[in-house]
Protein backbone atom coordinates (compact mmCIF):
# COMPACT_ATOMS: atom_id res chain seq x y z
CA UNK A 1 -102.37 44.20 116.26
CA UNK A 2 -104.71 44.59 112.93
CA UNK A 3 -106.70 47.67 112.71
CA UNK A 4 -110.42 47.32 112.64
CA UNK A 5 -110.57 48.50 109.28
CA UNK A 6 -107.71 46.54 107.83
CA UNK A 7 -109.76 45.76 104.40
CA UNK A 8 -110.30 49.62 103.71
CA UNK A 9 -107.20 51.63 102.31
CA UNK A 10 -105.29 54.58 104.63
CA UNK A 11 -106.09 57.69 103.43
CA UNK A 12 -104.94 60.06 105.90
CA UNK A 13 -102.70 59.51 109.58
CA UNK A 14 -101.63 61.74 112.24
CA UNK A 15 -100.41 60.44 115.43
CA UNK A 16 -103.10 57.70 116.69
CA UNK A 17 -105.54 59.08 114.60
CA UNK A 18 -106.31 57.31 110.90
CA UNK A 19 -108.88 58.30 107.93
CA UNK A 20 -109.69 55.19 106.39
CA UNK A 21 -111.63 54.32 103.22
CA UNK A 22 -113.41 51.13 102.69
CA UNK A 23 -116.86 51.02 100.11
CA UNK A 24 -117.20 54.55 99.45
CA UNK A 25 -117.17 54.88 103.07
CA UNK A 26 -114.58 57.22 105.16
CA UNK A 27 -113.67 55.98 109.21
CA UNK A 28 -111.99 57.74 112.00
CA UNK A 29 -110.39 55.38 113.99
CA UNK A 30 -108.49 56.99 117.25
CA UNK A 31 -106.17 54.73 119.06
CA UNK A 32 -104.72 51.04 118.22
CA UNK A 33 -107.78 48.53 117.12
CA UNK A 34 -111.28 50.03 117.68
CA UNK A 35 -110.65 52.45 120.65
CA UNK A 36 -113.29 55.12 118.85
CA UNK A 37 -114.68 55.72 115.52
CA UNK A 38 -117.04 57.29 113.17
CA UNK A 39 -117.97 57.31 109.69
CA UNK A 40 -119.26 59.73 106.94
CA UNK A 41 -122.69 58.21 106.28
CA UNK A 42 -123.37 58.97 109.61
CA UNK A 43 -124.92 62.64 107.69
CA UNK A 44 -128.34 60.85 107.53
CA UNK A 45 -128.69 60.40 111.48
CA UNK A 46 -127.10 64.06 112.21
CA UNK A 47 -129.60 65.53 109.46
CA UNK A 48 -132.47 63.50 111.74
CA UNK A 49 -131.18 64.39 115.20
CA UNK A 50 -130.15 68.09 114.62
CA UNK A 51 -132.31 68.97 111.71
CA UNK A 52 -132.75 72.96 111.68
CA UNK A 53 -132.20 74.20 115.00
CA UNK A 54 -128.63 75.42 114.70
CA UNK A 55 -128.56 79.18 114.28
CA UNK A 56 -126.25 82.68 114.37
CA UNK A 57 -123.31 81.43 116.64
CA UNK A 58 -123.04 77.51 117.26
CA UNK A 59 -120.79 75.34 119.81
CA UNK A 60 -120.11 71.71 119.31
CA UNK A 61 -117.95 69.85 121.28
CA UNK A 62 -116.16 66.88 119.20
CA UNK A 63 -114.93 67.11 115.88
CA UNK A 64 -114.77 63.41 114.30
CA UNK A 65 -114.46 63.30 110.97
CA UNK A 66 -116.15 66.66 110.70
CA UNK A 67 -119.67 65.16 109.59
CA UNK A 68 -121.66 67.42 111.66
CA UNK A 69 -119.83 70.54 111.16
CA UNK A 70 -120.10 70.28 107.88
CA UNK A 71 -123.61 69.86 107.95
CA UNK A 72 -124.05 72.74 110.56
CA UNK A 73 -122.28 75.05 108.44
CA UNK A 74 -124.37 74.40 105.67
CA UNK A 75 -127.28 75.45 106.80
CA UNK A 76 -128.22 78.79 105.92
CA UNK A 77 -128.65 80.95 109.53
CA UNK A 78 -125.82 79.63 110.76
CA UNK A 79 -123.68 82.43 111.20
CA UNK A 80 -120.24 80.78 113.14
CA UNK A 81 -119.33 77.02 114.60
CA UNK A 82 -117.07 77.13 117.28
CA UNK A 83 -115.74 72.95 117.83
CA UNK A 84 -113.95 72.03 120.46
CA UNK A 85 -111.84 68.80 120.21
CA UNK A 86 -109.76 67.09 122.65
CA UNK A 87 -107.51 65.26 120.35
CA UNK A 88 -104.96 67.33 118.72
CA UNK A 89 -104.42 64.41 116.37
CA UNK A 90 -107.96 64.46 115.34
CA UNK A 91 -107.80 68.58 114.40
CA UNK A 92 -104.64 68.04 112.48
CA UNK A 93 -106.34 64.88 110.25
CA UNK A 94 -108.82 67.28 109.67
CA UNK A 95 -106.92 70.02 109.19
CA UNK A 96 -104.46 67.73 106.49
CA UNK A 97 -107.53 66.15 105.42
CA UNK A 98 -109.72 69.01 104.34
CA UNK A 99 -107.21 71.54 103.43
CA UNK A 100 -108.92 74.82 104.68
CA UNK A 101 -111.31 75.83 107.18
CA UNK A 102 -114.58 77.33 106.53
CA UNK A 103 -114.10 80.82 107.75
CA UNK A 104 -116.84 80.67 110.49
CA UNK A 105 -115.58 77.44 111.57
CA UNK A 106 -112.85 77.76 114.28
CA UNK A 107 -111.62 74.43 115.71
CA UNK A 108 -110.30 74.31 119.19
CA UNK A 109 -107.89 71.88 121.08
CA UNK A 110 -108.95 71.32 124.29
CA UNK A 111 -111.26 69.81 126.79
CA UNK A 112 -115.24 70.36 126.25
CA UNK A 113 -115.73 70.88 129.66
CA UNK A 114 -113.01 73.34 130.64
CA UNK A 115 -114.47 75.43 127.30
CA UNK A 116 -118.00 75.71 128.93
CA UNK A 117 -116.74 76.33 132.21
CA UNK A 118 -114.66 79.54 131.17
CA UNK A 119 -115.85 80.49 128.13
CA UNK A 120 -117.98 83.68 128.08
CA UNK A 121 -119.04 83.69 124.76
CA UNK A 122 -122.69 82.53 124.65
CA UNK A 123 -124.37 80.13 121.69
CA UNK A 124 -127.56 80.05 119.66
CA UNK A 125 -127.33 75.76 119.55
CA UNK A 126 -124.66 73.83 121.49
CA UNK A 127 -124.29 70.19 119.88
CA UNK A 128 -122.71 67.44 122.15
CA UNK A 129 -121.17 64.90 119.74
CA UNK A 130 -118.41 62.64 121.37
CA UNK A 131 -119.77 59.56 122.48
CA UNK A 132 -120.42 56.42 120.38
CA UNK A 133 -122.81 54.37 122.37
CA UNK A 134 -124.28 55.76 125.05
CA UNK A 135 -123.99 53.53 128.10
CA UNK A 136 -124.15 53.53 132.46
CA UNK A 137 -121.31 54.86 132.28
CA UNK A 138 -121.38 57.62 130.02
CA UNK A 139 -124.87 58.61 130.70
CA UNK A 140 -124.05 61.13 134.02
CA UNK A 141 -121.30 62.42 131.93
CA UNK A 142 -123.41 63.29 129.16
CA UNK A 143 -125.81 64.73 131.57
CA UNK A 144 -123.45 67.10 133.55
CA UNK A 145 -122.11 68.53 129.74
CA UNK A 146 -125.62 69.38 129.57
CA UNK A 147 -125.80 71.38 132.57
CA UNK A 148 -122.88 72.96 131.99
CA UNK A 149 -124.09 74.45 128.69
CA UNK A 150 -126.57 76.27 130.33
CA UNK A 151 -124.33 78.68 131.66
CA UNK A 152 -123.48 79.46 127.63
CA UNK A 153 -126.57 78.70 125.59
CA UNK A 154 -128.72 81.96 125.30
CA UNK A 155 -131.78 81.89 126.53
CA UNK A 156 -133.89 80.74 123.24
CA UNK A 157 -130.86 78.39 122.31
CA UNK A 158 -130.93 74.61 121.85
CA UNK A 159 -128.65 71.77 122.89
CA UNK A 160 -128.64 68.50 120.89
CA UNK A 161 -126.89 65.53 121.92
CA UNK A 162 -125.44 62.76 119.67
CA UNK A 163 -127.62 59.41 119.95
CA UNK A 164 -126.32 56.67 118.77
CA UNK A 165 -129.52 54.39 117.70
CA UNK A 166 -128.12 51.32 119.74
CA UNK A 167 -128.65 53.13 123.15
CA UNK A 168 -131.14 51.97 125.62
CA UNK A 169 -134.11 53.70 125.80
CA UNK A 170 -134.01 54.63 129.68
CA UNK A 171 -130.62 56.45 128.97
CA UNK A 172 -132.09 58.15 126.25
CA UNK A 173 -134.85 59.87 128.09
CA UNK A 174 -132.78 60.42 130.66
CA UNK A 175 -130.57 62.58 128.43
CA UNK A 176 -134.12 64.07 127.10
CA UNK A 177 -135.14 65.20 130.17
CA UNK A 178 -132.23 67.10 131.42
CA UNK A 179 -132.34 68.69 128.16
CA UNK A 180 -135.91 69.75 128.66
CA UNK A 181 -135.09 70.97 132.25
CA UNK A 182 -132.55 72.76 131.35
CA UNK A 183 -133.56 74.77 128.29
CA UNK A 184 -137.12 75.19 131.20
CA UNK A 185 -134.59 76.96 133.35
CA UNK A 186 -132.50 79.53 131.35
CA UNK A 187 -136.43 80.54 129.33
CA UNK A 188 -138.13 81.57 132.52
């Protein structure tokens, strides 16, 4: 079966997961033909969504091509950016692919939500950033990640979730909302 990105060259591979480069333009694709992916001029929308509330000691949970850690870590109170990825193939790409780690990055394998559920290290800014488009489906996922970070986020931190532009509204304030509740509940 062709990849998605069969026109743009193979730069990097490990296990199911592939760096491609097509017109200036890097892809993650994970699994055979389309299964997930993200690509590096995706800096504009992270810049927009996350802006300049990460601060001190940051969580993020999904790793992609690194787009948004890279962009946390540049900004100058951030202090350490703890990521937690489920794909092991995805942290060695990354590893392979960017030859060092920042020292206050540290990149986890494991799962997202058995980090946040026995993790007692607490975070200025958690950023959610593993789904694509956010759907039905993924929406009461998305929401009970965001619940769980309350038990972790200190009490003047901020969560962020990934939002794809191509999401319907309705899911989108959804996701708002229980953001808004739950940085209400761990400030009063």
């Amino acid at each position: 079966m062709p990849t998605y990105f069969e026109k743009g060259k193979l730069i990097a591979e490990k296990g199911e997961a592939r760096i491609y480069e097509w017109e200036g333009v890097r892809y993650l694709e994970i699994g055979k033909g389309h299964t997930l992916w993200t690509y590096s001029k995706e800096i504009e929308a992270y810049k927009d969504q996350i802006g300049n509330k990460p601060k001190w000691n940051c969580l993020e949970i999904g790793l992609g091509l690194g787009v948004s850690s890279e962009y946390i870590l540049s900004l100058p109170n951030v202090n350490s950016l703890t990521t937690i990825e489920i794909n092991k193939d995805v942290i060695d790409l990354y590893e392979e692919y960017r030859k060092f780690w920042p020292p206050k990055h540290k990149v986890l394998h494991g799962s997202g939500r058995d980090y946040l559920i026995s993790t007692d290290q607490k975070f200025d800014f958690i950023f959610l950033d593993f789904y694509y488009l956010i759907d039905e489906d993924s929406v009461e996922e998305i929401i009970d990640y965001i619940e769980l970070c309350k038990r972790v986020l200190d009490k003047y931190g901020e969560i962020v979730v990934w939002i794809d532009p191509f999401s319907d509204d309705e899911f989108i304030e959804r996701i708002m909302t229980a953001i808004k509740e739950v940085h209400k509940r761990i400030r009063t």
